[in-house]
Protein backbone atom coordinates (compact mmCIF):
# COMPACT_ATOMS: atom_id res chain seq x y z
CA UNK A 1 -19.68 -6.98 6.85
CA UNK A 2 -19.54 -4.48 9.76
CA UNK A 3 -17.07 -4.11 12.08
CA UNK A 4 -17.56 -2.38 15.68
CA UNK A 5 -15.61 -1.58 18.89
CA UNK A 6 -17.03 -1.76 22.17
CA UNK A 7 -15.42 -1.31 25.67
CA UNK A 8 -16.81 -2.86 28.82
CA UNK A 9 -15.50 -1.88 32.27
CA UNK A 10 -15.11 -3.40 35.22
CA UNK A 11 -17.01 -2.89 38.54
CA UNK A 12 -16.71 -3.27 42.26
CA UNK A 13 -18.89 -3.31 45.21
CA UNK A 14 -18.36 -0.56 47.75
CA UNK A 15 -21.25 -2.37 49.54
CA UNK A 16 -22.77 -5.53 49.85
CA UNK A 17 -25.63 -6.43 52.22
CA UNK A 18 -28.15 -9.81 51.96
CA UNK A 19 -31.14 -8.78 52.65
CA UNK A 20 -32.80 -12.38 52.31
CA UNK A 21 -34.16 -14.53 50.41
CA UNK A 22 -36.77 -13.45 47.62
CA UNK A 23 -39.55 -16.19 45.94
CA UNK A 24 -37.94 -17.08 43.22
CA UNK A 25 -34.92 -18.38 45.13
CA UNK A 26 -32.90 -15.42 44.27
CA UNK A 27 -31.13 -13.80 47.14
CA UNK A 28 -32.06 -10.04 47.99
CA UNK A 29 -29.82 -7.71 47.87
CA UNK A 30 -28.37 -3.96 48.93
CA UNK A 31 -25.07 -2.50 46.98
CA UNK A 32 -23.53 0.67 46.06
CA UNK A 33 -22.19 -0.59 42.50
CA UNK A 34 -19.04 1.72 40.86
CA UNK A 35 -17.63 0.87 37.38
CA UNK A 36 -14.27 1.49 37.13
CA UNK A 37 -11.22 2.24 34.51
CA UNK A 38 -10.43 -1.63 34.07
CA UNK A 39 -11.65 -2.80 30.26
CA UNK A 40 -12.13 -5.49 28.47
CA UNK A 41 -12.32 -4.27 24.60
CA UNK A 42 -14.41 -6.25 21.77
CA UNK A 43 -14.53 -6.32 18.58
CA UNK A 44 -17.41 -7.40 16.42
CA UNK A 45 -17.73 -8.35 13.39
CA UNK A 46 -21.29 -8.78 11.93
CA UNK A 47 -23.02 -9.68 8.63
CA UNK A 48 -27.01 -10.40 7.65
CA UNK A 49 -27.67 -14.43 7.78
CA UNK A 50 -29.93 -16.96 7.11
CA UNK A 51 -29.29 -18.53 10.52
CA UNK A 52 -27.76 -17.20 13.23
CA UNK A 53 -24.06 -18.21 14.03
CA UNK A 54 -21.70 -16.82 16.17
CA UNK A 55 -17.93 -17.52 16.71
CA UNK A 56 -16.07 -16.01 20.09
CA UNK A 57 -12.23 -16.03 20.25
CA UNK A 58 -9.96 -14.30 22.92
CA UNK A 59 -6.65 -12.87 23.97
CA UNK A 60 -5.08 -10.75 26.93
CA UNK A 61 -3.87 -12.33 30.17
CA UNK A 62 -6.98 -12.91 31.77
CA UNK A 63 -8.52 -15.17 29.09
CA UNK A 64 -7.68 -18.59 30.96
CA UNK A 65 -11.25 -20.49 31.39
CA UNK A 66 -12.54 -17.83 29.14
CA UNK A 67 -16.19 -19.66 27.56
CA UNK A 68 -15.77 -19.68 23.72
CA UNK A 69 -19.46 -21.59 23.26
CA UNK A 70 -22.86 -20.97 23.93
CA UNK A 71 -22.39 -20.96 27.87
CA UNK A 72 -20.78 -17.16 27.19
CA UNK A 73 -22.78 -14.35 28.16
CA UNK A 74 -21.83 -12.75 24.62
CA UNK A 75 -23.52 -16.01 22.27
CA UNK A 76 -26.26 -15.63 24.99
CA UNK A 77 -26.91 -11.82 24.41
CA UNK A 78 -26.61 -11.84 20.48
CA UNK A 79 -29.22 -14.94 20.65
CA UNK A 80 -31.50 -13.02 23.10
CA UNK A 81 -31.48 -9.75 21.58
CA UNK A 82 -31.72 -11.86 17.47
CA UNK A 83 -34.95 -13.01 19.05
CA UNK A 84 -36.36 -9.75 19.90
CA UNK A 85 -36.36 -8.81 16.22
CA UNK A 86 -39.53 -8.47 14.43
CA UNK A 87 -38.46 -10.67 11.63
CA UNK A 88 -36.27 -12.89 13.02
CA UNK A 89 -34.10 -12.56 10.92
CA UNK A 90 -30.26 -14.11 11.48
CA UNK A 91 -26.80 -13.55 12.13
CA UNK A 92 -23.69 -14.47 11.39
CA UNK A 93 -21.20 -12.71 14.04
CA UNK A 94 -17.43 -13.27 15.04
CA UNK A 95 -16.61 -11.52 18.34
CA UNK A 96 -13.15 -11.28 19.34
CA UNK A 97 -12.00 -9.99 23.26
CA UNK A 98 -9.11 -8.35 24.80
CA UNK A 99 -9.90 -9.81 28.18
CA UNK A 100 -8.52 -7.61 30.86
CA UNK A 101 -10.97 -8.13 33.60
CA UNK A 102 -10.60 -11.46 35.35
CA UNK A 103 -12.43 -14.19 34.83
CA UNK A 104 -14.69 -15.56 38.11
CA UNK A 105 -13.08 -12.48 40.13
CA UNK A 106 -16.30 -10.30 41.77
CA UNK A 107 -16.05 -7.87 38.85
CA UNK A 108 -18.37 -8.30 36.07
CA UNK A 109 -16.39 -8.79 33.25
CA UNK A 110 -18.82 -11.60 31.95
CA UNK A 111 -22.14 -9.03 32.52
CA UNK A 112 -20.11 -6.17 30.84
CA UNK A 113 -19.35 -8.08 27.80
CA UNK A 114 -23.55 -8.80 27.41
CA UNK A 115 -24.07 -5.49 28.16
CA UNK A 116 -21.50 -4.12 25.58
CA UNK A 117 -22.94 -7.06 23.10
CA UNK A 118 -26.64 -5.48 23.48
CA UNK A 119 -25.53 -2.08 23.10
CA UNK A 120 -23.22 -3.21 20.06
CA UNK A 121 -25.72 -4.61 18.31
CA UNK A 122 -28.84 -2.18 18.81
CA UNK A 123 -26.88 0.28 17.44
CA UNK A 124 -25.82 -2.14 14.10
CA UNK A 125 -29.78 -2.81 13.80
CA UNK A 126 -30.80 1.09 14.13
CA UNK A 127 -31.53 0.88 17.56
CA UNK A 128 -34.86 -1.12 17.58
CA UNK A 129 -35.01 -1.85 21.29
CA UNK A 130 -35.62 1.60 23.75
CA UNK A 131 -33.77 2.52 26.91
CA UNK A 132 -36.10 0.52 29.03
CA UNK A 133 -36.86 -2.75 26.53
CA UNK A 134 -33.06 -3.14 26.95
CA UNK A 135 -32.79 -3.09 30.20
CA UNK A 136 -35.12 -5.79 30.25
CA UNK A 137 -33.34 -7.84 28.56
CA UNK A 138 -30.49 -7.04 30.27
CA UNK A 139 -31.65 -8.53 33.45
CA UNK A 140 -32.99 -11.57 31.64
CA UNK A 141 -29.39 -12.04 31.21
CA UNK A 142 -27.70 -11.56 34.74
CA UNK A 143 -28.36 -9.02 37.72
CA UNK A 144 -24.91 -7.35 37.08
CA UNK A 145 -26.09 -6.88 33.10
CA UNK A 146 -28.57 -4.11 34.14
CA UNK A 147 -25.98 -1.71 35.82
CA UNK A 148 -23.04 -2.77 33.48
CA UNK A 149 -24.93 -0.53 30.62
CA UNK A 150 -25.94 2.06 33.11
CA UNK A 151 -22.79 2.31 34.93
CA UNK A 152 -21.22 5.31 37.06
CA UNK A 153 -22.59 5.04 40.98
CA UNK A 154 -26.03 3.18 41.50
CA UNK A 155 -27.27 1.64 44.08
CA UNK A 156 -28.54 -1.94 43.29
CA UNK A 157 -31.81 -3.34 45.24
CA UNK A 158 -33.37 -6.57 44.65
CA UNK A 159 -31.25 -8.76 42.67
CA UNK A 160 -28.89 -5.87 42.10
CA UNK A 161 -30.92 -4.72 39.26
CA UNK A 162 -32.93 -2.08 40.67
CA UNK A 163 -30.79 0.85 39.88
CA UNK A 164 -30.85 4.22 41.41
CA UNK A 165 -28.11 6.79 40.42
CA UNK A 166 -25.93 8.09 42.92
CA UNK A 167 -24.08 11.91 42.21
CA UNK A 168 -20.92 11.97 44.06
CA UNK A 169 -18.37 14.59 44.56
CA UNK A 170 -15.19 13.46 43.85
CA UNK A 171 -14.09 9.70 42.39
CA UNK A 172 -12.15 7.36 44.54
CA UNK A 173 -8.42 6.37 43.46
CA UNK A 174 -8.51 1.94 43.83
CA UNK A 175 -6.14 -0.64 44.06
CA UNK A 176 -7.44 -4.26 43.70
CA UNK A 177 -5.73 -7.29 43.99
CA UNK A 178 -6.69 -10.81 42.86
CA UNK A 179 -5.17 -14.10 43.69
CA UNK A 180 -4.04 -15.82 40.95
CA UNK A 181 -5.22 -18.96 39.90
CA UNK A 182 -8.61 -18.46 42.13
CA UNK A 183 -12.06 -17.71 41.10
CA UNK A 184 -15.24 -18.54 43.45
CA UNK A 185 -18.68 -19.12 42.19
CA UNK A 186 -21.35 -16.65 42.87
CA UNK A 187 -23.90 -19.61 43.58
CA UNK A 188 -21.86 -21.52 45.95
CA UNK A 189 -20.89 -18.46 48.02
CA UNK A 190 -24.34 -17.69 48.78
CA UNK A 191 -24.75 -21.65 49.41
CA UNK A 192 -22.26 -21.59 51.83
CA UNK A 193 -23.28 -18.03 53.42
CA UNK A 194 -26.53 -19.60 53.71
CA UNK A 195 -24.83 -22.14 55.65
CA UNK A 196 -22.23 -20.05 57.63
CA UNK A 197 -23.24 -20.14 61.29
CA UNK A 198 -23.44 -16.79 62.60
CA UNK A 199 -20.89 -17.23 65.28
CA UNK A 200 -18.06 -18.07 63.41
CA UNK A 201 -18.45 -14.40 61.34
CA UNK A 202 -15.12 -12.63 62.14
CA UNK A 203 -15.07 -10.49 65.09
CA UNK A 204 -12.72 -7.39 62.94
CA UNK A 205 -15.60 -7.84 60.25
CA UNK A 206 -18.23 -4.25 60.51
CA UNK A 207 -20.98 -4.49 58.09
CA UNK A 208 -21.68 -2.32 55.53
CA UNK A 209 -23.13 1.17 56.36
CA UNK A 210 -24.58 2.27 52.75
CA UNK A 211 -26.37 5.67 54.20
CA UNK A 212 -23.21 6.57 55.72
CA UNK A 213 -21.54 5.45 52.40
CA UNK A 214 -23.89 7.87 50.75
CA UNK A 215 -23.48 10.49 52.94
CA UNK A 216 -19.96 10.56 52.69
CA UNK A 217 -19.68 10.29 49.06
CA UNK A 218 -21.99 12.99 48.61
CA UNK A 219 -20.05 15.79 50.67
CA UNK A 220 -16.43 14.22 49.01
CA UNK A 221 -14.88 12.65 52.52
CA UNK A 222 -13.43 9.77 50.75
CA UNK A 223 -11.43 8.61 53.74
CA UNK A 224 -15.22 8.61 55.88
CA UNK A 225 -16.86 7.20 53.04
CA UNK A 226 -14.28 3.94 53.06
CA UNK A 227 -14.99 3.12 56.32
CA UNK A 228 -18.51 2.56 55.55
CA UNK A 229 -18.10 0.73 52.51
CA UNK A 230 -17.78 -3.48 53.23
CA UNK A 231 -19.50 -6.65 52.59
CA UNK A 232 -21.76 -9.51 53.87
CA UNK A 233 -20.38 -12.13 51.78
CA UNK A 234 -16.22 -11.57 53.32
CA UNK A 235 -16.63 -13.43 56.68
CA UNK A 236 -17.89 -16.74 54.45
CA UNK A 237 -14.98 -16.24 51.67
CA UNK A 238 -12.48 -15.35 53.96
CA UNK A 239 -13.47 -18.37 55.82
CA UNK A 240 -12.82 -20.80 52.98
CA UNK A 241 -9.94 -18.56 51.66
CA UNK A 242 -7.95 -17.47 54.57
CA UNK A 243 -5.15 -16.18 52.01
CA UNK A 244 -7.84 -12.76 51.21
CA UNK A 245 -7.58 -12.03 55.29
CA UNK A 246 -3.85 -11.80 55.07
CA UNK A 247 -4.13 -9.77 52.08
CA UNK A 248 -6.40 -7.39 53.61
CA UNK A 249 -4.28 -7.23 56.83
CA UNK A 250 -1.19 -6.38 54.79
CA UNK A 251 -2.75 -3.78 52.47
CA UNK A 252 -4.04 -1.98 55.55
CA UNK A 253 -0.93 -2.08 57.11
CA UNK A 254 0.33 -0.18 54.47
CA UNK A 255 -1.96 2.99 55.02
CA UNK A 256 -4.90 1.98 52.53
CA UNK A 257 -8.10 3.58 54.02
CA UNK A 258 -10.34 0.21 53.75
CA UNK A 259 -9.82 -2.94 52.26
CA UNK A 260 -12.79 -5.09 51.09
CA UNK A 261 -14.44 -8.08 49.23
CA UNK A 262 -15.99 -7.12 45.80
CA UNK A 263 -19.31 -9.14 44.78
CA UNK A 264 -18.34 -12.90 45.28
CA UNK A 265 -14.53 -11.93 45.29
CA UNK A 266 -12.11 -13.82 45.16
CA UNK A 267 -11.09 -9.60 44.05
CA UNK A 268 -10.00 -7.32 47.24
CA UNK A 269 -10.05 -3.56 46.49
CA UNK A 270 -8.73 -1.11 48.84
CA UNK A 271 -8.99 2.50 49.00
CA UNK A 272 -6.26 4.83 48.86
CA UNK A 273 -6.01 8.85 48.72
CA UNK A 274 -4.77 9.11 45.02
CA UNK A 275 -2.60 7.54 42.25
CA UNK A 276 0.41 8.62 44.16
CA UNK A 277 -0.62 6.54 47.05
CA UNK A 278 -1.63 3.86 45.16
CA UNK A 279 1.63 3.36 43.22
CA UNK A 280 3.63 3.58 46.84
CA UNK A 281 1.31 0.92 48.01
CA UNK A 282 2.39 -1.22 45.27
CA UNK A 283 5.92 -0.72 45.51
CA UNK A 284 5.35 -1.69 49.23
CA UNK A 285 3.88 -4.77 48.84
CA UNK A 286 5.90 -6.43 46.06
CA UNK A 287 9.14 -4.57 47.99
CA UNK A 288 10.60 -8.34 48.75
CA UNK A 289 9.18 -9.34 45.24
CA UNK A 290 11.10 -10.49 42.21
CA UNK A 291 11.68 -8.32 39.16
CA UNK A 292 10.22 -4.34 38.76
CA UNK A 293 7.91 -3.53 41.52
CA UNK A 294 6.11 -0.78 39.27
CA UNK A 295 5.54 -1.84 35.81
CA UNK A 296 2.64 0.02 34.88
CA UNK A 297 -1.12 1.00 35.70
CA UNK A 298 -2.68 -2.71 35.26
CA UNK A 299 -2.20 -6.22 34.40
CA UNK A 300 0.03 -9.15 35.87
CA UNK A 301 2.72 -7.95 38.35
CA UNK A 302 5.74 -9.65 40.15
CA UNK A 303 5.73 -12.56 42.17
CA UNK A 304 4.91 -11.18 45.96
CA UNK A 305 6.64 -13.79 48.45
CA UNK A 306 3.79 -14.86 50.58
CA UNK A 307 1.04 -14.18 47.36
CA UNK A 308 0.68 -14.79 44.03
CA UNK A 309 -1.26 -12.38 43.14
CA UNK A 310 -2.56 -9.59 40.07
CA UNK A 311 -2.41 -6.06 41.45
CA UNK A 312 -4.45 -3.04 39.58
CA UNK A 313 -4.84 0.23 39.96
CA UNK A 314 -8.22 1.62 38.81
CA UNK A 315 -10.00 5.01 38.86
CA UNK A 316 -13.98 5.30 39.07
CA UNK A 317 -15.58 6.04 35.57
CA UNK A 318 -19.12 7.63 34.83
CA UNK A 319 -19.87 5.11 32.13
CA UNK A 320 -20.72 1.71 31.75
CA UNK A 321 -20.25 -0.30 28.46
CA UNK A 322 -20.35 1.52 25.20
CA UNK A 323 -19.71 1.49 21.48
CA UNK A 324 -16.33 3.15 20.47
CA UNK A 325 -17.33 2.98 16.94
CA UNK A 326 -17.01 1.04 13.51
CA UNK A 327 -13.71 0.05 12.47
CA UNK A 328 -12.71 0.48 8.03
């Protein structure tokens, strides 16, 4: 039996733009993906079978509504990637997760534990599959899966899993906040945007400006650079989930630079001019909480009066998902 680590961050969208609607149904995108400091870490546990079996268990704060069954993007990776194998031959493997990133939150935790999963296991089989074949079969398995092995600063076209890397000069300090208890579905948010008549869109909403993102980035004017980041999907969530606008309203009120929607949400992340910032934000916004305003870096945090919420704050990362190593 062989045991292996693997870490798989987190990611947010600085932007988000539908472009339409492609032929295979799939929605056509523009973003400017960043993976970021917040982990989920698994451990796998794998051993030569006649069939292939696989058993998922869980722990960490997030894991509520946490698949343990086939429907998990981890059974679906090691069954994808057991195929590709010249002889077919099986696998018995028990994955266990620290679940950090929530669950149905805009992030990517699912897509970054498939993406850790296929890079897990083409290094246990002596790396059979190339850059590219993986990435293949990466997107078979989501859009997000793609850029969760890639990571760093891409921009995503088409699905989201037409990568192009992105050098910029200095990484942006984060704080996100999710409401607790709330996770939206990717396919009925574009459902409903589909729906969402154009006049209702809010009238303090700008769209995304991904060039001037870019641009920004490139020469290191954070504070420039926020301004342009934001997404298509907010007006339509926000409508449904009036709860993220106050959010917003309040975090910018407390001096963040920009405030926006990640992916599908329900996960707001707002940009601030460095850890010290980021920490005085929090203090600020649980200030009429209950208990210690500032327990640490990430996970759950006090009860805020008006919102129940999980507050993080997150760095940007070069890396996507990768093996830490085997474990005796």
């Amino acid at each position: 039996m062989t045991a292996l680590m693997a870490r798989a961050p987190a990611k947010v969208n600085l932007t988000f733009e539908v472009i339409g609607e492609m032929a295979d149904g799939y929605h056509e995108v523009s973003t400017l993906l960043q993976s970021i400091d917040l982990e989920d870490e698994l451990v796998f546990e794998l051993e030569p079978a006649r069939e292939t079996a696989i058993s998922i268990a869980v722990s960490g704060h997030s894991k509520n509504d946490f698949p343990l069954d086939h429907t998990n993007l981890i059974a679906k990776a090691i069954k994808e990637f057991v195929a590709c194998l010249p002889d077919r031959q099986g696998l018995k493997a028990a994955v266990t997760v620290d679940k950090r990133i929530p669950i149905g939150a805009g992030m990517g935790g699912g897509s970054s534990d498939a993406a850790a999963t296929l890079l897990t296991l083409n290094y246990y089989y002596g790396h059979p599959l190339g850059a590219e074949d993986l990435l293949a079969l990466a997107a078979r398995l989501g859009a997000d899966v793609p850029f969760m092995i890639e990571g760093g600063t891409r921009v995503g076209r088409g699905r989201g899993d037409e990568l192009t890397a992105v050098s910029i000069a200095n990484n942006l300090c984060l704080v996100l906040i999710k409401p607790r208890g709330l996770s939206i579905s990717t396919a009925w948010v574009y459902s409903a945007y589909d729906d969402f008549p154009e006049p209702e869109r809010s009238p303090v909403w700008t769209p995304p400006d991904l060039v001037g993102a870019l641009n920004a980035l490139t020469t290191g004017d954070l504070e420039l650079a926020a301004t342009c980041f934001g997404n298509d999907l907010e007006p339509v969530v926000f409508h449904h989930h009036p709860q993220l606008a106050e959010i917003k309203a309040s975090l910018l009120s407390l001096g963040c630079w920009g405030c926006y929607l990640t992916g599908s949400g329900p996960t707001l992340f707002a940009t601030v001019s460095g850890p010290e910032m980021a920490h005085a934000v929090r203090r600020k916004f649980f200030s009429l909480g209950d208990g210690d305003p500032d327990p640490g870096q990430s996970g759950r945090s006090p009860r805020h009066p008006a919102f129940d919420v999980d507050f993080w704050i997150a760095g940007c990362v070069g890396y996507g998902a990768r093996l830490i190593g085997e474990l005796a």
